[in-house]
Each structure stands twice: as C-alpha cells, then as structure tokens.
Protein backbone atom coordinates (compact mmCIF):
# COMPACT_ATOMS: atom_id res chain seq x y z
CA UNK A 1 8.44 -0.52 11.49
CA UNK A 2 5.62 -1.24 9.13
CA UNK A 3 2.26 0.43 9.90
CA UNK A 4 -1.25 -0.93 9.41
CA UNK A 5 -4.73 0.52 9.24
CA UNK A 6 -7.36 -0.54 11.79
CA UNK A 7 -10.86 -1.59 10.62
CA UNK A 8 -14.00 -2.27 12.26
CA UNK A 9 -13.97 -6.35 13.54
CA UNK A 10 -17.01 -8.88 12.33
CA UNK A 11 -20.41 -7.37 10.88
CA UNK A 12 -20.71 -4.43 13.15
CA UNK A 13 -20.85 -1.86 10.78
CA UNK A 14 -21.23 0.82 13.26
CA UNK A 15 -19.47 3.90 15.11
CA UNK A 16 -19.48 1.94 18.72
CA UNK A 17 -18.34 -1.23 16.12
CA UNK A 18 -15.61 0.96 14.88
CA UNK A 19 -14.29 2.12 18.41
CA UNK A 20 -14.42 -1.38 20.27
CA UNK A 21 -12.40 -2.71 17.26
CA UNK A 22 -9.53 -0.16 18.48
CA UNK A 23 -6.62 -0.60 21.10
CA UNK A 24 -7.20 1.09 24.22
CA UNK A 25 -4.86 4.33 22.94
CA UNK A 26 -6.39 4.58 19.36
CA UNK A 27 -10.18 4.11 20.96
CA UNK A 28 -9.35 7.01 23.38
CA UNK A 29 -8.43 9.34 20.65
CA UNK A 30 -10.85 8.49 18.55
CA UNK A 31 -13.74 9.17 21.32
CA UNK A 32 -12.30 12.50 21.88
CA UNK A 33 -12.23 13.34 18.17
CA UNK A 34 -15.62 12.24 17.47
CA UNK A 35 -16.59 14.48 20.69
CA UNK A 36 -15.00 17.62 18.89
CA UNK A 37 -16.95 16.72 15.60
CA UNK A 38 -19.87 16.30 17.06
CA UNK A 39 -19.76 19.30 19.02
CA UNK A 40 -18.39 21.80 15.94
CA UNK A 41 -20.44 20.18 13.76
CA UNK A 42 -24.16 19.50 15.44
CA UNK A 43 -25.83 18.32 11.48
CA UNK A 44 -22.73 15.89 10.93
CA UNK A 45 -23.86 12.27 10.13
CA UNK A 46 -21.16 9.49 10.55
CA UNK A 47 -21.28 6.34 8.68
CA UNK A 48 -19.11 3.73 8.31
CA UNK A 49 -17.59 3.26 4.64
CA UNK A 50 -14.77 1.51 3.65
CA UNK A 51 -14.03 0.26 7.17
CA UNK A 52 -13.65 4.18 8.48
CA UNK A 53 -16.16 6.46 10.28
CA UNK A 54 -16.91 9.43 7.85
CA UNK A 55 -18.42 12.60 8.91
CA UNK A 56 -20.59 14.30 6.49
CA UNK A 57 -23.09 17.81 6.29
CA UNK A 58 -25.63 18.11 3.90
CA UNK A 59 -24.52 14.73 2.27
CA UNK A 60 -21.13 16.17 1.77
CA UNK A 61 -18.03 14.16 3.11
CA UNK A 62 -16.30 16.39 5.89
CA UNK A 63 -13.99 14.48 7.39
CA UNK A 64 -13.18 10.93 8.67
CA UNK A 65 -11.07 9.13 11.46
CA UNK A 66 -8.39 6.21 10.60
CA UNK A 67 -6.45 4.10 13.12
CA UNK A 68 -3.04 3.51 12.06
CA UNK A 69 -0.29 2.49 14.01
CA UNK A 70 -0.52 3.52 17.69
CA UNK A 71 -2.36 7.10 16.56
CA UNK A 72 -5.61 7.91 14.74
CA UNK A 73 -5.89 10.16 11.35
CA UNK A 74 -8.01 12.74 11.54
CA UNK A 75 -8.40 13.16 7.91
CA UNK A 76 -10.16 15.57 5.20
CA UNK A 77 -11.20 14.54 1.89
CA UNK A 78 -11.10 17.76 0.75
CA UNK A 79 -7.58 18.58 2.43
CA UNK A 80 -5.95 20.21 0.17
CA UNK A 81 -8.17 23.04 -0.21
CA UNK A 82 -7.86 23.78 3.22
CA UNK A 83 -4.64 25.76 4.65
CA UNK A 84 -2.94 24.63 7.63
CA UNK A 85 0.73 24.04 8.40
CA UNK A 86 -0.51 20.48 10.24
CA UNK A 87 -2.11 18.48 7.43
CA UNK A 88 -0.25 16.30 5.99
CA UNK A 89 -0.27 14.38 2.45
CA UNK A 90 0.05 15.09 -1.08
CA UNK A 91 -1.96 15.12 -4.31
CA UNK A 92 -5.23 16.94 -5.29
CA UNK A 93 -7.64 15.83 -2.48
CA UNK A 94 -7.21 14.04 0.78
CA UNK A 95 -5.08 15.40 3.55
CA UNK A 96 -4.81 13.85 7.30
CA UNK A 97 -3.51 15.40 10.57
CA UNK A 98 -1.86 12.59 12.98
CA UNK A 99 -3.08 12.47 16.28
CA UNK A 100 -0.68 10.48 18.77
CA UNK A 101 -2.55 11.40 22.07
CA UNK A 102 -5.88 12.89 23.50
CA UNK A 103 -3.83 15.77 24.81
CA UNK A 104 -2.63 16.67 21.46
CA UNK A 105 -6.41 17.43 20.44
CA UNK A 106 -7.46 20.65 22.64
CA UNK A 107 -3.98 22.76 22.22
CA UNK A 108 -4.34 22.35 18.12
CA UNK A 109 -7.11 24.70 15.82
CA UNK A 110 -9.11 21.13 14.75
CA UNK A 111 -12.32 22.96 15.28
CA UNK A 112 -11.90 25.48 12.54
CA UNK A 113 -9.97 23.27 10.42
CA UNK A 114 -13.75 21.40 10.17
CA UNK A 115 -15.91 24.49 10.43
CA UNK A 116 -13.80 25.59 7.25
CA UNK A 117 -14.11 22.07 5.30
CA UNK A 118 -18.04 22.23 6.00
CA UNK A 119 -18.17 25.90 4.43
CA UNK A 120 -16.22 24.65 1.16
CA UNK A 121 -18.53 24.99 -1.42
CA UNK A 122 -20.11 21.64 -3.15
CA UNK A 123 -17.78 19.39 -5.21
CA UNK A 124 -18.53 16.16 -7.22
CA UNK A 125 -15.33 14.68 -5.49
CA UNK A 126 -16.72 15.54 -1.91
CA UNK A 127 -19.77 13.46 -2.31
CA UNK A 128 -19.85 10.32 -0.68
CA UNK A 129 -19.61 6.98 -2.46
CA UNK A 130 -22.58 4.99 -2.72
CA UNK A 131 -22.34 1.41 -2.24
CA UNK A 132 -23.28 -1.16 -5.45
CA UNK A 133 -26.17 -2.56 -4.86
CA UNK A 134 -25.21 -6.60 -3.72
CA UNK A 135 -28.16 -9.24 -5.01
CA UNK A 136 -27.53 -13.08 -5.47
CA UNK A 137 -27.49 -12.43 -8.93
CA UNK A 138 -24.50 -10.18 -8.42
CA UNK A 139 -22.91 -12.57 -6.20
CA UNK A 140 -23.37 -15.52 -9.18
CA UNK A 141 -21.84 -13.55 -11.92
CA UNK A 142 -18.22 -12.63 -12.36
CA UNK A 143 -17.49 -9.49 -10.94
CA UNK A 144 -15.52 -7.31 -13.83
CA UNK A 145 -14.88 -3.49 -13.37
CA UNK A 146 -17.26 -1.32 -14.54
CA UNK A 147 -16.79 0.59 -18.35
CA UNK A 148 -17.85 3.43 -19.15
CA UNK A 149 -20.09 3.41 -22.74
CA UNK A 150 -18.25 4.73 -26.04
CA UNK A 151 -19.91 7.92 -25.81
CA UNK A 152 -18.92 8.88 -22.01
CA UNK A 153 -15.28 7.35 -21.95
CA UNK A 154 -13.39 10.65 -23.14
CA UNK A 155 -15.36 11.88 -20.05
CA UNK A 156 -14.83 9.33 -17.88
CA UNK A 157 -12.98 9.86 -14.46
CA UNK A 158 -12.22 8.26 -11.60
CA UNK A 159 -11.89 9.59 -8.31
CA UNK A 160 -10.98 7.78 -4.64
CA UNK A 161 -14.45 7.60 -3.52
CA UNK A 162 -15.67 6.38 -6.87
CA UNK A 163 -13.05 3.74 -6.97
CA UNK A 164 -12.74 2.41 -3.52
CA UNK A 165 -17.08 1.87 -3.82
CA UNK A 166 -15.66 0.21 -7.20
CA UNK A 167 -13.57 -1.98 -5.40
CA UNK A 168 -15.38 -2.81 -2.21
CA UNK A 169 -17.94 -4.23 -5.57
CA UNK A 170 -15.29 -6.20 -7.29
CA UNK A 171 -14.57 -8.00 -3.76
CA UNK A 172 -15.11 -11.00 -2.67
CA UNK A 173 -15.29 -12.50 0.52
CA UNK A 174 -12.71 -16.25 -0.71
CA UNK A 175 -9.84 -13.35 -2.20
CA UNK A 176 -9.86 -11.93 1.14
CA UNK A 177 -9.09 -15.36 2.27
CA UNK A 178 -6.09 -15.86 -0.06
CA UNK A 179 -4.66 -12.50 0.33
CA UNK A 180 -4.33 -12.85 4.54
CA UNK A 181 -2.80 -16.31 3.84
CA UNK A 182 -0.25 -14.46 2.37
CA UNK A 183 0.07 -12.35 5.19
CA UNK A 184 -2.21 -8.97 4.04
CA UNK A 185 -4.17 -7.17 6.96
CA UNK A 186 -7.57 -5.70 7.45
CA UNK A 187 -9.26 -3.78 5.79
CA UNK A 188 -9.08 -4.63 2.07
CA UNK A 189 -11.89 -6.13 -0.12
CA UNK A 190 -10.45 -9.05 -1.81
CA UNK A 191 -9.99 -7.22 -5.14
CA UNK A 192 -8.53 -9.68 -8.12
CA UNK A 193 -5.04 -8.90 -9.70
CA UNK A 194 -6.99 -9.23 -12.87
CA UNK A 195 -9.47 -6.50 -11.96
CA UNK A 196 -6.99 -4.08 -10.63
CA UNK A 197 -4.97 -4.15 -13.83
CA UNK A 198 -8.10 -3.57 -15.27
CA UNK A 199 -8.94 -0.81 -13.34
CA UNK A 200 -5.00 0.06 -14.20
CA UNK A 201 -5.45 0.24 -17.70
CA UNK A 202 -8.58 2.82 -17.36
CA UNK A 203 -6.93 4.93 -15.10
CA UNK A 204 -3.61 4.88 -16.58
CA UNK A 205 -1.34 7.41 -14.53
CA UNK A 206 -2.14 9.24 -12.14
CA UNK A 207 0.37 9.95 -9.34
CA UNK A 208 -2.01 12.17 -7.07
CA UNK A 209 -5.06 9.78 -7.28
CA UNK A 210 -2.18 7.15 -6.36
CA UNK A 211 -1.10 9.27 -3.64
CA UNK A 212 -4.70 9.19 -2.21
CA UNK A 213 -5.19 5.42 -2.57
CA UNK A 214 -1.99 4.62 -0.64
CA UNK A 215 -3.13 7.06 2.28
CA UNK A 216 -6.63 4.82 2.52
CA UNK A 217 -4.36 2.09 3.98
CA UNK A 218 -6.59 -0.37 2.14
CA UNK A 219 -4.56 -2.88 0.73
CA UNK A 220 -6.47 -3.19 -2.55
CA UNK A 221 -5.99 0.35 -2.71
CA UNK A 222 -2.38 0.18 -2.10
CA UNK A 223 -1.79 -2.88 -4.64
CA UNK A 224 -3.71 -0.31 -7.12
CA UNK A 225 -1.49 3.33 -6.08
CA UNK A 226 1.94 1.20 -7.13
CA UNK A 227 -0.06 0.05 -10.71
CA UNK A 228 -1.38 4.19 -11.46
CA UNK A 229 1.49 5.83 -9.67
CA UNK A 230 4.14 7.81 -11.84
CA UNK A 231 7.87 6.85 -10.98
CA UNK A 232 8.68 10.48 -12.58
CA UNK A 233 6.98 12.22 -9.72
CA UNK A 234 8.07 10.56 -6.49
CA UNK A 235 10.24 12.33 -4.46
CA UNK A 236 12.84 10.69 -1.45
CA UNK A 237 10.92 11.96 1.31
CA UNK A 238 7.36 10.66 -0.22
CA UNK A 239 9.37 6.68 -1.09
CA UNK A 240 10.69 6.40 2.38
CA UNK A 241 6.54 7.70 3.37
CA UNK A 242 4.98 5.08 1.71
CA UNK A 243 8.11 2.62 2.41
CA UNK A 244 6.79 2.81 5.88
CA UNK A 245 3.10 1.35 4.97
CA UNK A 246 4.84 -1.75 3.66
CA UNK A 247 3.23 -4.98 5.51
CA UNK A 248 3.32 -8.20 3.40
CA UNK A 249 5.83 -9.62 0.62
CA UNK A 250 3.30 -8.57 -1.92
CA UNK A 251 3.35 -4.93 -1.33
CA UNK A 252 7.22 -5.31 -1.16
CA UNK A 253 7.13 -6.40 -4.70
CA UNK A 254 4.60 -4.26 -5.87
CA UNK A 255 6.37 -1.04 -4.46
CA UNK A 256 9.73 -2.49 -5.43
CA UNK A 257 8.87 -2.40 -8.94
CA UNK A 258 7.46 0.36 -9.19
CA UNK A 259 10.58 2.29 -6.83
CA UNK A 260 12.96 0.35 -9.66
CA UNK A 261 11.77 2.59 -12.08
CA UNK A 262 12.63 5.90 -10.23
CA UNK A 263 16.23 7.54 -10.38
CA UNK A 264 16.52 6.45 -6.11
CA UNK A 265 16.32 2.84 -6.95
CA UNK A 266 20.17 2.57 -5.78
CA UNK A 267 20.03 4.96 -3.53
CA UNK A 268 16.99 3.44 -1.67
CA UNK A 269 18.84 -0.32 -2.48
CA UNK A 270 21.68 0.83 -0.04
CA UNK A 271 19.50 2.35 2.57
CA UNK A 272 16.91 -0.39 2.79
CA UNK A 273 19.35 -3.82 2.80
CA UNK A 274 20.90 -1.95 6.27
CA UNK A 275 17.16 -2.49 7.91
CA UNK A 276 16.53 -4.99 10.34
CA UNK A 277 12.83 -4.51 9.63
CA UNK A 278 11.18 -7.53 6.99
CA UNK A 279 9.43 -5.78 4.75
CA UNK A 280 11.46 -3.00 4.15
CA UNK A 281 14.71 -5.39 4.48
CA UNK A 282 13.03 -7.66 1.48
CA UNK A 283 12.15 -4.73 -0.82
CA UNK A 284 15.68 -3.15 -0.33
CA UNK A 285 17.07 -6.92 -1.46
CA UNK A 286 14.35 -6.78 -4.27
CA UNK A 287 15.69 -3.42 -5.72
CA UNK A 288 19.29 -4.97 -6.04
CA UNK A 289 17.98 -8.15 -7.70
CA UNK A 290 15.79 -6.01 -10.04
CA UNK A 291 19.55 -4.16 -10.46
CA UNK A 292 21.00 -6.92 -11.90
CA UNK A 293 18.30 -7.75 -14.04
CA UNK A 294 18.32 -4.13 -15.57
CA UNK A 295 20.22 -4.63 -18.99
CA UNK A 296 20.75 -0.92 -19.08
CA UNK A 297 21.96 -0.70 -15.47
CA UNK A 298 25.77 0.09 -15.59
CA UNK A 299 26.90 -0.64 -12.27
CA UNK A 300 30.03 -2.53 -12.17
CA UNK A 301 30.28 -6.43 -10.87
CA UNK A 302 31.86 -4.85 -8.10
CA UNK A 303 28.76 -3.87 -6.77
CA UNK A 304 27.24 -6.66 -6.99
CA UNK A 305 30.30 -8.86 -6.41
CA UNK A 306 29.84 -6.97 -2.71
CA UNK A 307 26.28 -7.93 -2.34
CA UNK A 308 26.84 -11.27 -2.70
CA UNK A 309 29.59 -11.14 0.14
CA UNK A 310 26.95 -9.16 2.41
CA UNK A 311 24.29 -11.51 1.38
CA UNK A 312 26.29 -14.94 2.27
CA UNK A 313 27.00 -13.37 5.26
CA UNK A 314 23.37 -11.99 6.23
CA UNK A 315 21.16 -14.66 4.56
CA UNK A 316 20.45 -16.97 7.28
CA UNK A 317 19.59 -14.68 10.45
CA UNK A 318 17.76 -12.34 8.21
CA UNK A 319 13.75 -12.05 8.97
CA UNK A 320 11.89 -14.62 7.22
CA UNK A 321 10.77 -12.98 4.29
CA UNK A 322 13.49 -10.75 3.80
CA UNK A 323 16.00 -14.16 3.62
CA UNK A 324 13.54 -14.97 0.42
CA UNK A 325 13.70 -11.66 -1.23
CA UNK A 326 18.14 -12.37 -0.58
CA UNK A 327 17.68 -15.84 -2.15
CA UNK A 328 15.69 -14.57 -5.24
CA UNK A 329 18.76 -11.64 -5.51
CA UNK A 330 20.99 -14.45 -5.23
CA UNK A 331 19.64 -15.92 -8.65
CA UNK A 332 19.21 -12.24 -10.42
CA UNK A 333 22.67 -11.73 -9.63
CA UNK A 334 23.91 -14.94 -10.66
CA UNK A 335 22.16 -14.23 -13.81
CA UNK A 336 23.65 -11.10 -14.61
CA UNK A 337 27.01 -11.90 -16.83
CA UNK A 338 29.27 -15.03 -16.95
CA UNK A 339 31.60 -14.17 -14.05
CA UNK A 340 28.88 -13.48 -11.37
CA UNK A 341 26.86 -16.10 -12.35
CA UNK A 342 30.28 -18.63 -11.29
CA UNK A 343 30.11 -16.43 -8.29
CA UNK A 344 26.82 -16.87 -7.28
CA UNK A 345 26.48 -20.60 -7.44
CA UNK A 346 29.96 -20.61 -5.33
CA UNK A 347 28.23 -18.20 -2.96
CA UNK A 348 24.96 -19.90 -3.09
CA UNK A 349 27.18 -23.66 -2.36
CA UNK A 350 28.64 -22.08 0.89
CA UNK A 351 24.91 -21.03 1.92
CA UNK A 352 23.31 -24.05 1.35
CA UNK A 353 19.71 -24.39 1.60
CA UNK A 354 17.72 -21.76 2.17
CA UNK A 355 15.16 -21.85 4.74
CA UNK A 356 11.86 -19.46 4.67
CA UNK A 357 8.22 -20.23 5.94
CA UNK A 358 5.30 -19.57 3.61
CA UNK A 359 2.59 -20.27 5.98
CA UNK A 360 -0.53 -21.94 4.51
CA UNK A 361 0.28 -21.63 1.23
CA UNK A 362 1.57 -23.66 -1.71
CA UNK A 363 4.46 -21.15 -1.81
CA UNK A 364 7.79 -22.71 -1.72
CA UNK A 365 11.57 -21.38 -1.81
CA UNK A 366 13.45 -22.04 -5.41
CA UNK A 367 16.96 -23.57 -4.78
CA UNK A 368 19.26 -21.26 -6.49
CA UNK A 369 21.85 -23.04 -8.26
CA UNK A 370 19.01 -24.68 -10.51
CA UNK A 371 17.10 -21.57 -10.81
CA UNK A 372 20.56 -19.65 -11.86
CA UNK A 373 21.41 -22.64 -14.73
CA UNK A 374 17.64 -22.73 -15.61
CA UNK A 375 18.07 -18.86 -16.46
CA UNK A 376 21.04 -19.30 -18.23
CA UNK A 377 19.27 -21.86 -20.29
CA UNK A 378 16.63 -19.56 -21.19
CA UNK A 379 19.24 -16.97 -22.49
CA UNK A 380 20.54 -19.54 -25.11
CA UNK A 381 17.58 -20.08 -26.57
C-alpha cells in the first residue's frame, strides 16, 4: 500500500502543532520519542523545518521525527556515520530507524544512538538550513533557482538541507493547489516542473543525494530524486523501497521513467501489473507501455500480444488510475509494429470506452483507436 508523510496542519508551525496534526498511534510515538530526546539530550532545540520537528545541539542538526504510514521515523541526518544494525537507508547522509509502537522505544539503544550523533564532530552538511528570507518583493517576482556566480560554480554543491530550503523558496502557495488537484499529499512546497529541471540540470546525477530526497517524503523532493537519480545504481530491493512511497499518477510516471531505464524494467513490469494496489498497479502498466515504445527493446509480440489479452480482460475493474495507465499501454502497444497495432484497435473495439475520473481537473482519457492511428500518422511523416 502506498505510504505518505505526515506534516504539521494550518500555520502552526510548532512542536504541539506538529503532534496534534498526528493520528492517535503516530502522536503517541512521537511524544515518547521527543521524551527520550529531551531527556539524553538536555541543550537540544527543536524546530520545525520542512514540515518535521528537528532536534539540534550547538546549532548542529541531531536528529528529527517523521510520521509516515502508521509509524514515526526517528531519523539522523548524519546516519550514516553512525553504526548500528537498526538504521535504515542508503546514500552518504541521512539514515532513519522505524518506530511502529511506544513499546518498541525503551528495549532498543536510541539513547546512545543520539548521544553518539551529538559527539560527531562539526560538518557543513549537519548545519541546519536557513530559510530565504520571504518579502513582497520576493513574492512579486518570478521565483527561479538560485546560480551560483562563474567563479564559485566548479565549487558549487548541493546538499538536502541546502536544497529542500531551496525549494521550500521556489514554492508557491497556487502550485500547491494544482499539484493536490492531481491527487499529491502534504507536505510539499509547490515547486514548478520548470524549476526542478532546473535544479536537475545543476545537480546532474547524483544517486545518494536522490536517495536522501526520496526519504524526506516531500513530494517536490521526490519529483526531484527520480530527475538526479542514476538508473545504473538502483538495486531490486531499493525499486520495490521507493515503489512503496508511490501516492499520485505523477510520481507513477516520474518513477516509471526513470525504473524504464534500469535492467529490472521487465522484471518489475511483471511483478507490478499482478498488484491490486493503484499506484503501483499504474506504474507496472506504465513500464510495459514504455516497453513497447523502446525501439531497442527485443521482446517478442508475444509478450505483448499477452498483455493485451490480460489487459482486455483487467481494464475495467482495475483501480481508477491504474485503468488509465492500461489505456495509455493500450495505444503504446498498438503502436509498436503493424500486427499489434491491428491487434490493439481489435482489443481496444471489444473494450469500448474507457472510463477513469480525473477529479477537478481538465484531465481527460484519450480514446485509443484515434490515439493509435494518430501515432501511426506521425510515423509516416
């Protein structure tokens, strides 16, 4: 089932704001942590960044509590020079420990694990992120992400704290609109597609800083980690990780592409189109249509020949967005070679039309014969 980050509700920019945002569960554990960091750490100072309680001594970021799911993440910005069998992640930075219950806190060495981040010695990447500076003037110009001069660019390096204050600046308040009309969650900032490839092409690749931003559970992050992340360096275990962060068709698509680029693509194709979950369901459909786009793939009709049995069969109970991603296949398929496309617009004459609810949006479904001879078209050309 897809997981979501929790973050503080209305202007409440506070601890207590933090905790009353929470179920029941999650605000129980996340009491009883505080407790413990408060009590090993008496000179900790929490603030609320990003939507998260942080925990910092001497102005140094210590740790930091995240509801997600039905658990809270204790995590440590400065994880992975730590050593403990219990935190998890991956990358050069950020690690988390999942807490599921209050009784899971006393039994396990939390205490030392933060007496031992507060004791690492001072780090440019522990510091925390200060917030740009908002004036109406800001608010009237066009937000663009910030360059560094000729001079400084060889030098130039982002981090996660330096780019989530980056892109809590480039938000705005009408994106965040937009993006939850298309179904995205709390907390993101309302970052633009334009900025983030922006930010993309600065940052280029980097698959650990990727790894970070996906943990934040900030969707602008998120939309960013599948833009700097390196197919090359993804393992199974860490695509069916992030697979399981997946919560609107935009991070499907996103993730899809960038999972299309890996050598699991298949592999994950055949796994996923078995769920009966939505988002992973419509990613798994995604990863066959991007199949049969793929010149260079050499998987036989066959294959595909057998989606397209599975997927007139399937279509209309599937979850709502997940019957989209199967129409869209339908078309990629159909435009594959001459003998699936005649099999496609058979197939896609026995569905009929295609149903799928797009909310309050101007989104609408394509039908697929059209689409399919439209492509075709194209091709001639």
């Amino acid at each position: 089932m897809a997981t979501s980050s929790i973050k503080l509700r209305g202007n409440d920019k506070s601890l207590a704001g933090y905790l009353k945002s929470l179920p029941k569960k999650q605000r129980d554990i996340a009491e009883a942590l505080d407790a413990l960091i408060v009590k090993t750490l008496p000179k900790a100072k929490v603030t609320i960044k990003w939507g998260y309680p942080w925990y910092a001594v001497d102005d140094a970021d210590v740790a930091y509590l995240m509801g997600v799911a039905k658990r809270i993440n204790l995590g440590f910005p400065r994880g992975a020079e730590l050593e403990s069998e219990l935190l998890e992640g991956a990358g050069k930075g950020m690690r988390h420990i999942k807490v599921a219950s209050v009784d899971e806190i006393k039994p396990r060495p939390f205490s030392a694990l933060l007496k031992a981040a507060a004791k690492l010695p001072p780090s440019e990447r522990s510091a925390p992120a200060k917030r740009a500076a908002k004036t109406t003037v800001a608010k009237a110009t066009a937000k663009t992400p910030s360059k560094p001069s000729a001079a400084n660019k060889a030098a130039q390096t982002w981090t996660l704290a330096t780019l989530m204050a980056e892109m809590e600046r480039l938000g705005t308040a009408q994106a965040v609109k937009i993006y939850k009309r298309h179904g995205m969650v709390e907390p993101l900032f309302g970052v633009s597609f334009a900025n983030l490839y922006a930010l993309q092409k600065q940052i280029k690749v980097d698959h650990a800083l990727a790894e970070q931003l996906w943990e934040t559970g900030n969707g602008d992050a998120q939309h960013l980690a599948t833009l700097v992340a390196d197919p090359a360096q993804f393992t199974s275990a860490q695509i069916d990780r992030w697979s399981k962060g997946l919560k609107c068709y935009s991070f499907c698509d996103l993730f899809g592409n960038l999972i299309g680029k890996t050598g699991f693509a298949q592999a994950k194709a055949e796994s996923w189109i078995k769920s009966k979950d939505e988002w992973i369901g419509r990613t798994g459909w995604s990863l066959v249509g991007r199949l049969a786009l793929n010149a260079e793939c050499k998987l036989p009709d066959a294959y595909f020949e057998d989606k397209l049995k599975q997927l007139e069969k399937e279509i209309h109970r599937a979850p709502n967005f997940t019957r989209h991603a199967m129409n869209m296949t339908l078309i990629s398929i159909g435009a594959r070679n001459e003998k699936l496309r005649k099999l496609a617009i058979a197939a896609a004459g026995r569905i009929g039309k295609v149903h799928v609810e797009h909310g309050e949006t101007s989104c609408k479904t394509p039908p697929a014969v059209p689409y399919i001879e439209k492509m075709w078209a194209r091709k001639k050309k």
